[in-house]
PDB file of N, CA and C in Angstrom:
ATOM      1  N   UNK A   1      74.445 135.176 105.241  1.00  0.00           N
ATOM      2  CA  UNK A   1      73.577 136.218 104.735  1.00  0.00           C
ATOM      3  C   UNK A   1      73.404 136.027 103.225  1.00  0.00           C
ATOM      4  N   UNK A   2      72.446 136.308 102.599  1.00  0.00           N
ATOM      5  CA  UNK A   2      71.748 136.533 101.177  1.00  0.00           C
ATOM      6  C   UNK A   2      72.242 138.132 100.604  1.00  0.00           C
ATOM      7  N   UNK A   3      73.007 137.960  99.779  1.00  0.00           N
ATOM      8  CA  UNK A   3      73.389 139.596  98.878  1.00  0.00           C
ATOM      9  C   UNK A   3      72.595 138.998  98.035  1.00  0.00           C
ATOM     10  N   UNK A   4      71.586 140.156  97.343  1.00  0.00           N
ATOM     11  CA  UNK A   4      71.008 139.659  95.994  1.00  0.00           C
ATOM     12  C   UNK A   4      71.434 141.103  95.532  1.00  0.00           C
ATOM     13  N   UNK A   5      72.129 141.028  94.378  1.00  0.00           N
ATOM     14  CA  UNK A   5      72.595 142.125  93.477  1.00  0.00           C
ATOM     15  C   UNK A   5      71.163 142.522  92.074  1.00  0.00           C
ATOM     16  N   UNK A   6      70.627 143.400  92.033  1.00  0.00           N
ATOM     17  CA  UNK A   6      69.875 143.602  91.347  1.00  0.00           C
ATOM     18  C   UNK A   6      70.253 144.871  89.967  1.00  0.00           C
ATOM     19  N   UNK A   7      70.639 145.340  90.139  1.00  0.00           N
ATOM     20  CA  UNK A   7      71.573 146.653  89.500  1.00  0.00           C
ATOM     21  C   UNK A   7      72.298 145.762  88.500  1.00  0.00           C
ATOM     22  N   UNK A   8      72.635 146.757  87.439  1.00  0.00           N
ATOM     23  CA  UNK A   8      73.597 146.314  86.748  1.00  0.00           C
ATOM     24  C   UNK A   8      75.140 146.995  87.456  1.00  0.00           C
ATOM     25  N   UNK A   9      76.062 145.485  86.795  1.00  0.00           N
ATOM     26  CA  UNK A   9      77.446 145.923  88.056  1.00  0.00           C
ATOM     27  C   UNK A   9      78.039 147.151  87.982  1.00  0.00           C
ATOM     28  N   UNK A  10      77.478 147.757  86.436  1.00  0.00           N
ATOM     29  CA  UNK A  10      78.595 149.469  86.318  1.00  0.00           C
ATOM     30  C   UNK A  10      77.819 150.370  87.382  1.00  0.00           C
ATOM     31  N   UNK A  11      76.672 149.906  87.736  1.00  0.00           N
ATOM     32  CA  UNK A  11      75.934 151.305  88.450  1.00  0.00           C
ATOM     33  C   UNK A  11      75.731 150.544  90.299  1.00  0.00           C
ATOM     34  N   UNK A  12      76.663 149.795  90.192  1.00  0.00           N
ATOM     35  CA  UNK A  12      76.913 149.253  91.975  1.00  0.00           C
ATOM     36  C   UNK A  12      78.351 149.436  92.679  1.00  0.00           C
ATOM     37  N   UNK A  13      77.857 149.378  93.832  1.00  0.00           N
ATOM     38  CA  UNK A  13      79.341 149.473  94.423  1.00  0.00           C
ATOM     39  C   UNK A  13      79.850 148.002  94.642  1.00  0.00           C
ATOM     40  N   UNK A  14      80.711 147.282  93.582  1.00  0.00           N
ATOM     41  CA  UNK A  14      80.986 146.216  94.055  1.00  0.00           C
ATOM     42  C   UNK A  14      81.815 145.983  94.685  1.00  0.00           C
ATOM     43  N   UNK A  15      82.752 146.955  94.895  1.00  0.00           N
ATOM     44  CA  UNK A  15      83.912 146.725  95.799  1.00  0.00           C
ATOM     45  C   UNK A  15      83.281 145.920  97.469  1.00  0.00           C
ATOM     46  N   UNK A  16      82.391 147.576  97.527  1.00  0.00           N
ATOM     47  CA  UNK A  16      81.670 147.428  98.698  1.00  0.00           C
ATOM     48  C   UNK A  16      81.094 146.307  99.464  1.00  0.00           C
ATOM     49  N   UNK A  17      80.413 145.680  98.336  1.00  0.00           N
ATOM     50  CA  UNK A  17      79.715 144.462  98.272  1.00  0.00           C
ATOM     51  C   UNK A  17      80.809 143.169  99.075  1.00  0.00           C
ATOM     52  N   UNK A  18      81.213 143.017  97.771  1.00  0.00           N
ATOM     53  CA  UNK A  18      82.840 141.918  98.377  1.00  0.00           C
ATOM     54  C   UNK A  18      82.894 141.954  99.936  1.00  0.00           C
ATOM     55  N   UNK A  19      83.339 143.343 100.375  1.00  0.00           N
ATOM     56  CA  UNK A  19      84.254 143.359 101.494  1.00  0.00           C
ATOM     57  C   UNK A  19      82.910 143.178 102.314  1.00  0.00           C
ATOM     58  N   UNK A  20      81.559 143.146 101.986  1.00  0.00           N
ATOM     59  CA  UNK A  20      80.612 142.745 102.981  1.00  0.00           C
ATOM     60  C   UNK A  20      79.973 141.436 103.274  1.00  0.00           C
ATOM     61  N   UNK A  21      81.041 140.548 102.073  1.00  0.00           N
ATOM     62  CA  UNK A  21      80.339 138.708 101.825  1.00  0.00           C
ATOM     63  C   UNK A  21      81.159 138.588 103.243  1.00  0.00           C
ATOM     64  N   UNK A  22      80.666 136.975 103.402  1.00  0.00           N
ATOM     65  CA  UNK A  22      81.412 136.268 104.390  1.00  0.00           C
ATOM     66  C   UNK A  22      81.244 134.994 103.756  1.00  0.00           C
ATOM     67  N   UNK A  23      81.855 133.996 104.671  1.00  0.00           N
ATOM     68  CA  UNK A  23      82.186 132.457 104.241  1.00  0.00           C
ATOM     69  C   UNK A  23      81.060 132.181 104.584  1.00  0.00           C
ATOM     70  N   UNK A  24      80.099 131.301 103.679  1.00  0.00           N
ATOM     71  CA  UNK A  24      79.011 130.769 103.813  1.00  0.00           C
ATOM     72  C   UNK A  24      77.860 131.576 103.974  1.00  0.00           C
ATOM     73  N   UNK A  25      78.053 132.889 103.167  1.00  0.00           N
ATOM     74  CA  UNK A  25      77.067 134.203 102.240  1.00  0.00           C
ATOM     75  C   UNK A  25      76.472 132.970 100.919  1.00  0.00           C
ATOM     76  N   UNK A  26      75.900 133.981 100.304  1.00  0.00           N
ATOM     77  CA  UNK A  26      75.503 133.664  98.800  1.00  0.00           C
ATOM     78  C   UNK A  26      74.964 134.908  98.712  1.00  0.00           C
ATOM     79  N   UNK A  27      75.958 134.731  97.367  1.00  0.00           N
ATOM     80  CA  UNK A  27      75.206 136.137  96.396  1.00  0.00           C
ATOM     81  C   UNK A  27      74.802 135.721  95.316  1.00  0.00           C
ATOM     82  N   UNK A  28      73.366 136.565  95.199  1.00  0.00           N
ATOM     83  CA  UNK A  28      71.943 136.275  94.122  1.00  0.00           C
ATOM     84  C   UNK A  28      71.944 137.172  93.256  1.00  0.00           C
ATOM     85  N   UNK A  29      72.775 136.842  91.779  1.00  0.00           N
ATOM     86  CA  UNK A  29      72.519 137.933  90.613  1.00  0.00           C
ATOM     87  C   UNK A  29      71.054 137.867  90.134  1.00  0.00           C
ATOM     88  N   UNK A  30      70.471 138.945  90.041  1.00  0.00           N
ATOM     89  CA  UNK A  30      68.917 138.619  89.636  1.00  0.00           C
ATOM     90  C   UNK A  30      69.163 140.526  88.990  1.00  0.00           C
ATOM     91  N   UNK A  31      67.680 140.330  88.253  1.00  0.00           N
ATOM     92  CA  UNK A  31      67.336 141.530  87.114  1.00  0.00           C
ATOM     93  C   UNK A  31      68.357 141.591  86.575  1.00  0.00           C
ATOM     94  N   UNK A  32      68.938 142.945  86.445  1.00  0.00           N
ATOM     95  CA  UNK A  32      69.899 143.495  85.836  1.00  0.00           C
ATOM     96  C   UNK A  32      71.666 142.940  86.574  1.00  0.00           C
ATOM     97  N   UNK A  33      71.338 142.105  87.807  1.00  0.00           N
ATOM     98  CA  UNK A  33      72.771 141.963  88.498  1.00  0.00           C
ATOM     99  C   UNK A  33      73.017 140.603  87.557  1.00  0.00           C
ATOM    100  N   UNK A  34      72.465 140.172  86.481  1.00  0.00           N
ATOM    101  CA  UNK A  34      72.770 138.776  86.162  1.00  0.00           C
ATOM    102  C   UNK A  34      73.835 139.539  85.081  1.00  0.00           C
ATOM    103  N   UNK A  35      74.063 140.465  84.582  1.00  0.00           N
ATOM    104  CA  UNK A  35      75.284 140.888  83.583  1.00  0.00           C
ATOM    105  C   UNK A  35      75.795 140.740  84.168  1.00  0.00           C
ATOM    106  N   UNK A  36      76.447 140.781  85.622  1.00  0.00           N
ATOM    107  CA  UNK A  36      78.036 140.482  86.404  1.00  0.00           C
ATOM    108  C   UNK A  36      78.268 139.067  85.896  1.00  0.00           C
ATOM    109  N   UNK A  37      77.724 138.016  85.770  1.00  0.00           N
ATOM    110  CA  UNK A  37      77.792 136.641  85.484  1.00  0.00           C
ATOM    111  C   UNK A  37      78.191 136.402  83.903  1.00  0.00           C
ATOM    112  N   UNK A  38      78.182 137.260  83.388  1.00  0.00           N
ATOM    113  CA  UNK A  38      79.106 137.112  82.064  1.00  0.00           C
ATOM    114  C   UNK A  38      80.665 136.495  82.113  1.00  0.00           C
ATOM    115  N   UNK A  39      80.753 135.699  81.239  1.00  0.00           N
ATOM    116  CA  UNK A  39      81.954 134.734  81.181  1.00  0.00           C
ATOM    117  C   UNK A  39      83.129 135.965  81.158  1.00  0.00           C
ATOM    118  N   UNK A  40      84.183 135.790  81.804  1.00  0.00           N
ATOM    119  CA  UNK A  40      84.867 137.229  80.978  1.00  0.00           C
ATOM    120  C   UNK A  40      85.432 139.038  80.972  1.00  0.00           C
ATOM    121  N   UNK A  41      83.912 138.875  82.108  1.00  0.00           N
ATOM    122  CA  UNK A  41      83.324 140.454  82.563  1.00  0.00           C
ATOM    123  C   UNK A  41      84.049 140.767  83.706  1.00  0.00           C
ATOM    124  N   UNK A  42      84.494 141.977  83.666  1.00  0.00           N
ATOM    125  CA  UNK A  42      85.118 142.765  84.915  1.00  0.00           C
ATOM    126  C   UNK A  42      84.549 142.278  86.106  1.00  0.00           C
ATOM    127  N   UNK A  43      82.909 142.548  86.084  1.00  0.00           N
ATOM    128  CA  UNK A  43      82.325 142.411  87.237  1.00  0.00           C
ATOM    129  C   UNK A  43      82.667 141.014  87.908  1.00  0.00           C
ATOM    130  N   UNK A  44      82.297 139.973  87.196  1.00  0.00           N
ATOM    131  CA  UNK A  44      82.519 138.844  87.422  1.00  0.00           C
ATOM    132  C   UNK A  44      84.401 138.371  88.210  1.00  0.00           C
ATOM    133  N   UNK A  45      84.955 139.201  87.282  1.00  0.00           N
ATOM    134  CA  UNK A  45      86.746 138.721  88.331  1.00  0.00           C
ATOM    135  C   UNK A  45      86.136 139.855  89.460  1.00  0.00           C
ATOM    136  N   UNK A  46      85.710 140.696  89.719  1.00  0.00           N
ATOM    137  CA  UNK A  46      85.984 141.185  90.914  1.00  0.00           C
ATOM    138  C   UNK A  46      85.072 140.101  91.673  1.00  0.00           C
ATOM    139  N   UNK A  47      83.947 139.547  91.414  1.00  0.00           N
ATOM    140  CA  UNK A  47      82.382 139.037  92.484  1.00  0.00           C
ATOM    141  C   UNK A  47      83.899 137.855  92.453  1.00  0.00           C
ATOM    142  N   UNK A  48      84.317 137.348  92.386  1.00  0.00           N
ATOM    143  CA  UNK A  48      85.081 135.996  92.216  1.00  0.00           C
ATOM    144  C   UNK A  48      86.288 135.773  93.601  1.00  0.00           C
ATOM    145  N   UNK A  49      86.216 137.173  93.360  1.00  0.00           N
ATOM    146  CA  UNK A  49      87.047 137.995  95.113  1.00  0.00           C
ATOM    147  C   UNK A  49      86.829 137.408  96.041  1.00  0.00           C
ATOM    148  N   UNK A  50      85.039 137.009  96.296  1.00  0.00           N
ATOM    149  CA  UNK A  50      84.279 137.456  97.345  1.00  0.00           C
ATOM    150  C   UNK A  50      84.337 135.667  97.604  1.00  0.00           C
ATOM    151  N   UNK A  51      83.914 135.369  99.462  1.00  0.00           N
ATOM    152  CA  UNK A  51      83.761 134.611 100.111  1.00  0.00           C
ATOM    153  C   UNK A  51      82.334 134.167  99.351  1.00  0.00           C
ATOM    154  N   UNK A  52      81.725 134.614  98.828  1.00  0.00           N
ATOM    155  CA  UNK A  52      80.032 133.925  98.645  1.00  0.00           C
ATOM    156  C   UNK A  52      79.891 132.987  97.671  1.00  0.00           C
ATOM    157  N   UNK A  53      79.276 132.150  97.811  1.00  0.00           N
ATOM    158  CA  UNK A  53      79.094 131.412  96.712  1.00  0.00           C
ATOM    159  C   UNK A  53      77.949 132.656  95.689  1.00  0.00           C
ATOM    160  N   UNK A  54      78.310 132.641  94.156  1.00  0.00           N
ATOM    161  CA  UNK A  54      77.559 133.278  93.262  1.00  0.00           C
ATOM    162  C   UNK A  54      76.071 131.951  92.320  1.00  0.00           C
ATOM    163  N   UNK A  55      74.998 132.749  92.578  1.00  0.00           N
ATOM    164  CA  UNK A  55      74.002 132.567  92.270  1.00  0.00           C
ATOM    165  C   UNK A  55      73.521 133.187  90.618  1.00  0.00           C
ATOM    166  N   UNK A  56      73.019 132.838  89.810  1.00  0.00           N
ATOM    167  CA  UNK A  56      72.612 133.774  88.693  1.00  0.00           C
ATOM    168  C   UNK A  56      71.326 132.886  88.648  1.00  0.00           C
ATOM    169  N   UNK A  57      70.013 134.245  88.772  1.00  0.00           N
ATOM    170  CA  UNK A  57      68.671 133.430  88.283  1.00  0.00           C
ATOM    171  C   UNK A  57      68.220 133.526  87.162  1.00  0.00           C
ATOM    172  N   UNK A  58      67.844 131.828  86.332  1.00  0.00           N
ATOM    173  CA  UNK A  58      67.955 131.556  85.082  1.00  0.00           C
ATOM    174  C   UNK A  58      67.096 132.040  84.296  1.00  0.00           C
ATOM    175  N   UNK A  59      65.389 132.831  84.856  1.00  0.00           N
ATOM    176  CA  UNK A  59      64.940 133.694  84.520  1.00  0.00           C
ATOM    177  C   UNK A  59      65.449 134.783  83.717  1.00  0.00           C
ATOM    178  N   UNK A  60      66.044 135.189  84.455  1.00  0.00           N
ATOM    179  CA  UNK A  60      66.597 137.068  84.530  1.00  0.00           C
ATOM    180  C   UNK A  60      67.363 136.548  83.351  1.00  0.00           C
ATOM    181  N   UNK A  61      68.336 135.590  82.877  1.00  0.00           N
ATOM    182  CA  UNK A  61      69.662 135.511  82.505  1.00  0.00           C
ATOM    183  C   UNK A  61      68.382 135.124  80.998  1.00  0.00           C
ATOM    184  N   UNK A  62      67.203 134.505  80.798  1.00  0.00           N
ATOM    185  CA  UNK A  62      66.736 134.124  79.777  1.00  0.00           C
ATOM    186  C   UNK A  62      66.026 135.221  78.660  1.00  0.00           C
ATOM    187  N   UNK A  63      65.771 136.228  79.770  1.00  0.00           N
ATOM    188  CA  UNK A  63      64.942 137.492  79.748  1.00  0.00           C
ATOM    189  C   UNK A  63      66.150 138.623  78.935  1.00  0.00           C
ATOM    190  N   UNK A  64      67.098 138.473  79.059  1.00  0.00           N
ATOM    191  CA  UNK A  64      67.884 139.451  78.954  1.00  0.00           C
ATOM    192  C   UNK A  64      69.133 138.511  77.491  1.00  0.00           C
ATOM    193  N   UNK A  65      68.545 137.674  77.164  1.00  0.00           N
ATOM    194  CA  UNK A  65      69.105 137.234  75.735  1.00  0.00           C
ATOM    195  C   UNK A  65      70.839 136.716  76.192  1.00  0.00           C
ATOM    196  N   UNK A  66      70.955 136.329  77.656  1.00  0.00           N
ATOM    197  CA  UNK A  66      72.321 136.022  77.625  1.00  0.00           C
ATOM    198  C   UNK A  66      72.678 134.286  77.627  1.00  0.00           C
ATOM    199  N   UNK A  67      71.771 133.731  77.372  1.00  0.00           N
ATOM    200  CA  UNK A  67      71.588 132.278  77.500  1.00  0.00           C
ATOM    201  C   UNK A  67      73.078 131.851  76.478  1.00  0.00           C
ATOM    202  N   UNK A  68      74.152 130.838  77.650  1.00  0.00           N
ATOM    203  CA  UNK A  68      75.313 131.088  77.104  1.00  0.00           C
ATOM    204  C   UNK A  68      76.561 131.923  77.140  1.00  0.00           C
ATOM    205  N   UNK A  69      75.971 132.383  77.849  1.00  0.00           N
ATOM    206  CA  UNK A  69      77.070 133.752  77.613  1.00  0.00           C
ATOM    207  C   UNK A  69      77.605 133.584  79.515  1.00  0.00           C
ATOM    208  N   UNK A  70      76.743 133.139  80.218  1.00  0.00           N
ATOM    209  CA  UNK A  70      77.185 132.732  81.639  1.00  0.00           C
ATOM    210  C   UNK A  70      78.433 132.353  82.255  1.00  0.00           C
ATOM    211  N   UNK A  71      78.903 132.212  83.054  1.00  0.00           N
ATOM    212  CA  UNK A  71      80.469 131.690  83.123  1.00  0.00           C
ATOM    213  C   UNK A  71      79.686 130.963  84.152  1.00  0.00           C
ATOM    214  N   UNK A  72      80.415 129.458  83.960  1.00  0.00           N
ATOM    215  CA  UNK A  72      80.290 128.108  84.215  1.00  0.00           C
ATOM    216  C   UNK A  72      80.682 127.997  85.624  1.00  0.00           C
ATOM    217  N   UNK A  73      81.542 129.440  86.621  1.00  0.00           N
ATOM    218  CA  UNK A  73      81.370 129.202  87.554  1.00  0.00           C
ATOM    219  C   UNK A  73      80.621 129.959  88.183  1.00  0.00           C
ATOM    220  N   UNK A  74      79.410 130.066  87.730  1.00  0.00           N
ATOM    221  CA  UNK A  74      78.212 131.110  88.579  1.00  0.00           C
ATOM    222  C   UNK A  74      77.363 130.225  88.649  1.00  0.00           C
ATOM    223  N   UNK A  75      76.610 129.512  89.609  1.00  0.00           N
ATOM    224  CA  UNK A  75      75.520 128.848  89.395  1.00  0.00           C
ATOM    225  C   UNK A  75      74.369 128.577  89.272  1.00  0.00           C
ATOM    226  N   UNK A  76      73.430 128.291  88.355  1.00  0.00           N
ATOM    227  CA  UNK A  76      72.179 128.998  87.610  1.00  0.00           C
ATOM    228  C   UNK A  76      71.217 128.242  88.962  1.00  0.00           C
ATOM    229  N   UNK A  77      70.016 128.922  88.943  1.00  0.00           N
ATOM    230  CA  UNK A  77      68.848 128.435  89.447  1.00  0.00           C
ATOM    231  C   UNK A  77      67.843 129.551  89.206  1.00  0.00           C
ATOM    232  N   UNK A  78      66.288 129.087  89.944  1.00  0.00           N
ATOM    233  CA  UNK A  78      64.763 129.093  89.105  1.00  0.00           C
ATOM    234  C   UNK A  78      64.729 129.436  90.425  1.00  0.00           C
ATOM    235  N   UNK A  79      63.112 129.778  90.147  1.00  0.00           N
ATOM    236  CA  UNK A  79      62.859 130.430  91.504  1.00  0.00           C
ATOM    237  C   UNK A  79      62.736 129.930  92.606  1.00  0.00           C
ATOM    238  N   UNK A  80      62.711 128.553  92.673  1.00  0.00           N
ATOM    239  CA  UNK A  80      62.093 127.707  93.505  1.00  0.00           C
ATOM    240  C   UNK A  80      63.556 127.723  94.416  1.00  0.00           C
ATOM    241  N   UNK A  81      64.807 127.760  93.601  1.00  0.00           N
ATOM    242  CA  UNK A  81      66.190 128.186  94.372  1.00  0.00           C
ATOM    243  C   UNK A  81      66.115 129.471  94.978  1.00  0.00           C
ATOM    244  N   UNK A  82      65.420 130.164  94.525  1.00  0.00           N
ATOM    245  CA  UNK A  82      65.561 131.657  94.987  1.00  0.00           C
ATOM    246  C   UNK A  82      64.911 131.279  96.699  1.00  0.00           C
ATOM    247  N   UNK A  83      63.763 130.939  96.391  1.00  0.00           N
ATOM    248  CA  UNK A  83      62.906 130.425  97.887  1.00  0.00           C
ATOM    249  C   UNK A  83      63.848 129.683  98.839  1.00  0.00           C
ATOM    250  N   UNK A  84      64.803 128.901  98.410  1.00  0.00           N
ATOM    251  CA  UNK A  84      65.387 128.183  99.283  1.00  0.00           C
ATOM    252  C   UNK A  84      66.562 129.164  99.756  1.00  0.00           C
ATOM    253  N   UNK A  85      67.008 130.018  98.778  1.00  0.00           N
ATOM    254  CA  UNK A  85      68.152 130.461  99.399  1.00  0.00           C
ATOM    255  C   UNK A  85      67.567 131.336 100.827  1.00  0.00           C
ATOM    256  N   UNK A  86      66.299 132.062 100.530  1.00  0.00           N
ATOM    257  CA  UNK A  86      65.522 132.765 101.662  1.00  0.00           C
ATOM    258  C   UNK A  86      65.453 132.341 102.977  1.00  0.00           C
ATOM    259  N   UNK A  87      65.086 130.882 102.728  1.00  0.00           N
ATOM    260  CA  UNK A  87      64.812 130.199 104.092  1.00  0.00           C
ATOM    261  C   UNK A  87      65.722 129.680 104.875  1.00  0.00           C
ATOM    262  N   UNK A  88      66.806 129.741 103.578  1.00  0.00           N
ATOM    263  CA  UNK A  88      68.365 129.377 104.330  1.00  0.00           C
ATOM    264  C   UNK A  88      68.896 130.621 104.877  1.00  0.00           C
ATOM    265  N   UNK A  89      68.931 132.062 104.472  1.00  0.00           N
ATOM    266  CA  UNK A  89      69.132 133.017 105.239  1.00  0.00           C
ATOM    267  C   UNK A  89      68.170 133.811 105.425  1.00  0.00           C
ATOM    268  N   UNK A  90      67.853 133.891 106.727  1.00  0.00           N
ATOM    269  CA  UNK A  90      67.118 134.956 107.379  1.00  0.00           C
ATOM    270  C   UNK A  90      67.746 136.236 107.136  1.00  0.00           C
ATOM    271  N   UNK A  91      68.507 137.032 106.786  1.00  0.00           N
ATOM    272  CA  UNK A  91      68.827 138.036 106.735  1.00  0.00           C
ATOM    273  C   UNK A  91      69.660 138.187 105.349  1.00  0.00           C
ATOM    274  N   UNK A  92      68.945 139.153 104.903  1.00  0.00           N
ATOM    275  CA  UNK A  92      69.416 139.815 103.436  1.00  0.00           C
ATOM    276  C   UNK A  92      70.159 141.085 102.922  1.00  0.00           C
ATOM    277  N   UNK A  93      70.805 141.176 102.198  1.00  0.00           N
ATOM    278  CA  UNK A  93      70.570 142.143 101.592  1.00  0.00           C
ATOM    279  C   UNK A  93      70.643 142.667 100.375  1.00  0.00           C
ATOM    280  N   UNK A  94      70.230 144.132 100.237  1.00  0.00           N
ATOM    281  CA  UNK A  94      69.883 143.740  98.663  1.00  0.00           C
ATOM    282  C   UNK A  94      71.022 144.924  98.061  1.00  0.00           C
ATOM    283  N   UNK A  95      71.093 144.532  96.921  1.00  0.00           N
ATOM    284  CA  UNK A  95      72.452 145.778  96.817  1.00  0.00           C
ATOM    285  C   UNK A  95      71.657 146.590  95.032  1.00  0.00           C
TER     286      UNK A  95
END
């Protein structure tokens, strides 16, 4: 399944989230969910919990002045990744 986190992480339930990844999920920080991907950040040790591989789109992350500030184990992609992650899961959700 596709989690795409859109929220910023103080105003989500991430606990929630976690306990809903599975092995071979991906979760998609996009808009405001790309602050969890801060090197450092609370949000980020908790998403780190989770079975999913973490996504941050390099858009959102360029838009929002954090270029750098990413932790090296979130992995960036463009939209054209965003499309692929879609077609790789049929079923989403969005948090």
């Amino acid at each position: 399944m596709l989690h795409t986190l859109l929220h910023s992480p103080s105003h989500s339930d991430l606990e929630t989230l976690i306990l809903m990844t599975e092995a071979g999920d991906d979760l998609l920080l996009l808009q405001d969910g790309v602050l969890a991907a801060v090197a450092g950040s609370r949000a980020l040790q908790q998403l780190a919990a989770s079975p999913a591989t973490l996504w941050v789109l390099e858009e959102d992350v360029q838009a929002r002045g954090l270029a750098g500030q990413i932790s090296t184990s979130v992995h960036a992609i463009d939209y054209n990744g965003f499309v692929t992650l879609t077609i790789r899961h049929p079923q989403q959700m969005v948090w």
